[in-house]
C-alpha atoms as a PDB file:
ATOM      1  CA  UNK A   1      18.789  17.905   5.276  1.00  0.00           C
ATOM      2  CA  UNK A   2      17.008  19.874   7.712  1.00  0.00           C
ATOM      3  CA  UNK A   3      13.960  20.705   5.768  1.00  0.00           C
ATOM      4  CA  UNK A   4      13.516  18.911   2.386  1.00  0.00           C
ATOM      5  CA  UNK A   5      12.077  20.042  -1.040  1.00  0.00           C
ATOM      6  CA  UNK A   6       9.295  18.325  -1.880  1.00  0.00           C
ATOM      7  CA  UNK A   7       9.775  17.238  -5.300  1.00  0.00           C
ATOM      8  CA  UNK A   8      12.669  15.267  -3.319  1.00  0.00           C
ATOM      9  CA  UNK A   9      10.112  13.049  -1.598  1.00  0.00           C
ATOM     10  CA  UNK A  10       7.999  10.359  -2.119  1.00  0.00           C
ATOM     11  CA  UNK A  11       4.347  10.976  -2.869  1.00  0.00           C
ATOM     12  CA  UNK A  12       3.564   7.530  -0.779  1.00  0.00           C
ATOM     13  CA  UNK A  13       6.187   7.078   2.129  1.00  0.00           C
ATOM     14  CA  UNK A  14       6.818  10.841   2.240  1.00  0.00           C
ATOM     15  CA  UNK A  15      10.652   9.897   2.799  1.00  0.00           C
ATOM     16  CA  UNK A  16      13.274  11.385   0.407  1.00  0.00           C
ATOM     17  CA  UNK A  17      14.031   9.430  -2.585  1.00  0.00           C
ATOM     18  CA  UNK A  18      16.867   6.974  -2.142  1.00  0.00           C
ATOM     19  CA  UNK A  19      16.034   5.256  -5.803  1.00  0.00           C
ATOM     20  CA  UNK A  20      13.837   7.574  -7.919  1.00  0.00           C
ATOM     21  CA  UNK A  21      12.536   5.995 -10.949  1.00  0.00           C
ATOM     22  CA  UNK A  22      10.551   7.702 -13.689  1.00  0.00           C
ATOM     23  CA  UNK A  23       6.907   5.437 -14.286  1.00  0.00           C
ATOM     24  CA  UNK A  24       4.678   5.717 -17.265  1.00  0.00           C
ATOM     25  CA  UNK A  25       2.330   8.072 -16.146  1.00  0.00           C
ATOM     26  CA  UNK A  26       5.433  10.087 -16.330  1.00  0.00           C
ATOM     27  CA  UNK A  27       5.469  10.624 -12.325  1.00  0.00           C
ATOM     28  CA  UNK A  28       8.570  10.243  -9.676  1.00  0.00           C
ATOM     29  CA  UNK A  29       8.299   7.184  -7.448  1.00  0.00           C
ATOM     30  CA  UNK A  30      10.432   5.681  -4.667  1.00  0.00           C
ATOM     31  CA  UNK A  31      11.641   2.116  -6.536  1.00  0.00           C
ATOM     32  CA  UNK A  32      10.520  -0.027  -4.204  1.00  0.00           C
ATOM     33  CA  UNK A  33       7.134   1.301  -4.268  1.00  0.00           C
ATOM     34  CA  UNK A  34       6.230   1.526  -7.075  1.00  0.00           C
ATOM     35  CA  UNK A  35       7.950  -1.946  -8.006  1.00  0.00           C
ATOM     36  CA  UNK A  36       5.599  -3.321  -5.188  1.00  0.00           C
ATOM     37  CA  UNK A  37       2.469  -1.805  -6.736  1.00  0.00           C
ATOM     38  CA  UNK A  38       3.366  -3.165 -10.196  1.00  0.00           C
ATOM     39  CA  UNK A  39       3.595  -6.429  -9.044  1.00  0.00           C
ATOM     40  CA  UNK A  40       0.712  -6.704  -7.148  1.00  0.00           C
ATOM     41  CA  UNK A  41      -2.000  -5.505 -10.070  1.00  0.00           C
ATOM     42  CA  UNK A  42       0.051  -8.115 -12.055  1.00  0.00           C
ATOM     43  CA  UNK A  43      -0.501 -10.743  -9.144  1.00  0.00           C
ATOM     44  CA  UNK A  44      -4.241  -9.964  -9.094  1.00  0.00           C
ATOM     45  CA  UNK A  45      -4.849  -9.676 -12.691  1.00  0.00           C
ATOM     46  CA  UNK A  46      -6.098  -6.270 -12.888  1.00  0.00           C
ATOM     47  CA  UNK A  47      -4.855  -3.279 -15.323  1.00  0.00           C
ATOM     48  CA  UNK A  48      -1.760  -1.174 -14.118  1.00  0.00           C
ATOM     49  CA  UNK A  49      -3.475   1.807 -12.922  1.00  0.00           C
ATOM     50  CA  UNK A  50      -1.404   4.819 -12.062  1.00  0.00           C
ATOM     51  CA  UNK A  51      -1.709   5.710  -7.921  1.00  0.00           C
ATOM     52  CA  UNK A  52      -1.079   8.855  -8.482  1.00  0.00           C
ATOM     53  CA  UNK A  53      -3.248  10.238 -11.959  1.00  0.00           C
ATOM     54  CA  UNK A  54      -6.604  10.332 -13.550  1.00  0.00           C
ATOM     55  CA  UNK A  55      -8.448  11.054 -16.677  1.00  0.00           C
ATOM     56  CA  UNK A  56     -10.481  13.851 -17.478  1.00  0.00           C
ATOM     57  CA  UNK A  57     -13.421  11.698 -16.204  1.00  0.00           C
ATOM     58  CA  UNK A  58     -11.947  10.833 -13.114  1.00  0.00           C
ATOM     59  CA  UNK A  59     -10.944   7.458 -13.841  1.00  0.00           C
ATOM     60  CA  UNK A  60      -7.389   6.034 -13.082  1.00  0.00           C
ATOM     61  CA  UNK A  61      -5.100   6.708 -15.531  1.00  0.00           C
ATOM     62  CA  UNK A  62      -3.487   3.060 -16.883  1.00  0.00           C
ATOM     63  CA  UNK A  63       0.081   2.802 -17.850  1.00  0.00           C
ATOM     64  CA  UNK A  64       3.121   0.434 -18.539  1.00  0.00           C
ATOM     65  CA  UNK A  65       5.005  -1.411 -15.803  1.00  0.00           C
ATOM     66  CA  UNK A  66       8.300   0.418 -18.026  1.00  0.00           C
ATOM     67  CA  UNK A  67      10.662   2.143 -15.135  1.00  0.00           C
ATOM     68  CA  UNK A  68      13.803   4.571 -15.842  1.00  0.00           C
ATOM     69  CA  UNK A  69      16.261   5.504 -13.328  1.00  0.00           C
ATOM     70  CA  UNK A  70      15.278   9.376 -12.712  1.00  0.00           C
ATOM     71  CA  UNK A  71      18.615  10.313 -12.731  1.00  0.00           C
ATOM     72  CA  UNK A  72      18.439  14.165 -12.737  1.00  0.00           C
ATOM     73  CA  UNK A  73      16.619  14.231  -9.378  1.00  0.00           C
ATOM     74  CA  UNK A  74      18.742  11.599  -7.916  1.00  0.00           C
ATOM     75  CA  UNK A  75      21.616  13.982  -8.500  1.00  0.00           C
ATOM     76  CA  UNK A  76      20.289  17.294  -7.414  1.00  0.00           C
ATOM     77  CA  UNK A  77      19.203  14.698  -3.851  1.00  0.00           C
ATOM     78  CA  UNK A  78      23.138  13.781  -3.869  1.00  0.00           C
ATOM     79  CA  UNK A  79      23.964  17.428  -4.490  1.00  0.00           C
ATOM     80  CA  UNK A  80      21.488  18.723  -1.414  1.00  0.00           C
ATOM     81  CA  UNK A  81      22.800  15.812   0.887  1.00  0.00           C
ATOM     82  CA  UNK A  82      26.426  16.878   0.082  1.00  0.00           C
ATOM     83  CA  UNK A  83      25.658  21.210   0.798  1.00  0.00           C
ATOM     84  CA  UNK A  84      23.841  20.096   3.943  1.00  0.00           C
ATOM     85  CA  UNK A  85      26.959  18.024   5.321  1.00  0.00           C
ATOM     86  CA  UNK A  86      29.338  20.513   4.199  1.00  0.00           C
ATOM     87  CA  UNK A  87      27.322  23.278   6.436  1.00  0.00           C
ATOM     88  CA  UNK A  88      26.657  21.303   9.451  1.00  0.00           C
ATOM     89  CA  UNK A  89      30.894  20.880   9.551  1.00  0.00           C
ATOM     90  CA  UNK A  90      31.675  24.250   9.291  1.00  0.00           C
ATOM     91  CA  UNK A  91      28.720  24.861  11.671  1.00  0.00           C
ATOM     92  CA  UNK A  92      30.153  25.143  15.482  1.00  0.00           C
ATOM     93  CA  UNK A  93      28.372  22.013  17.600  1.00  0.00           C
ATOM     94  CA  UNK A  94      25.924  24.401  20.068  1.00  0.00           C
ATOM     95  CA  UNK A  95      24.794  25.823  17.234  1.00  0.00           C
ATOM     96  CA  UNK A  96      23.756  22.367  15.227  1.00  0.00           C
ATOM     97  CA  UNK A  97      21.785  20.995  18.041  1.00  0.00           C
ATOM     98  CA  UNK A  98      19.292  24.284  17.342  1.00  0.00           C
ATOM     99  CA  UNK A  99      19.236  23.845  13.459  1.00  0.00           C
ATOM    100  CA  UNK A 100      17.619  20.083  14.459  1.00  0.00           C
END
């Protein structure tokens, strides 16, 4: 995919989503991420604080460690991936290396 939507990427690694999950602060991360940030607050004792959001005040948001698969997004990803491979076949070689 030549140029990528954002909501398709990661806030952090700025990669497209290969494993979207759905946190409690009700924001998109990349699995491993987020999975990684969850476990070290839990390592270190300290409150799951959302990387992402704050409160009115300022102050970081806390939430669950509760994941869901965010399936929607992974799909409309799968759907992009599959347009984008279906146009670079039907596009004629010379003209690929230019849309790169």
């Amino acid at each position: 995919m030549q140029q990528s939507r954002p909501d398709f990427m990661d806030p952090f690694l700025k990669t497209i989503f290969k494993q979207p999950v759905k946190a409690e602060d009700g924001r998109t991360y990349e699995r491993e991420y987020i999975e990684k940030w969850i476990a070290q607050a839990a390592a270190a004792g300290k409150p799951l604080l959302s990387p992402l959001l704050q409160t009115e005040a300022g102050e970081p948001l806390e939430m669950g460690p509760t994941l869901t698969p965010d399936t929607e997004l992974a799909e409309a990803i799968a759907a992009a991936r599959s347009e984008y491979k279906m146009h670079m076949a039907k596009t004629p070689r010379r003209a690929r290396r230019r849309l790169r």
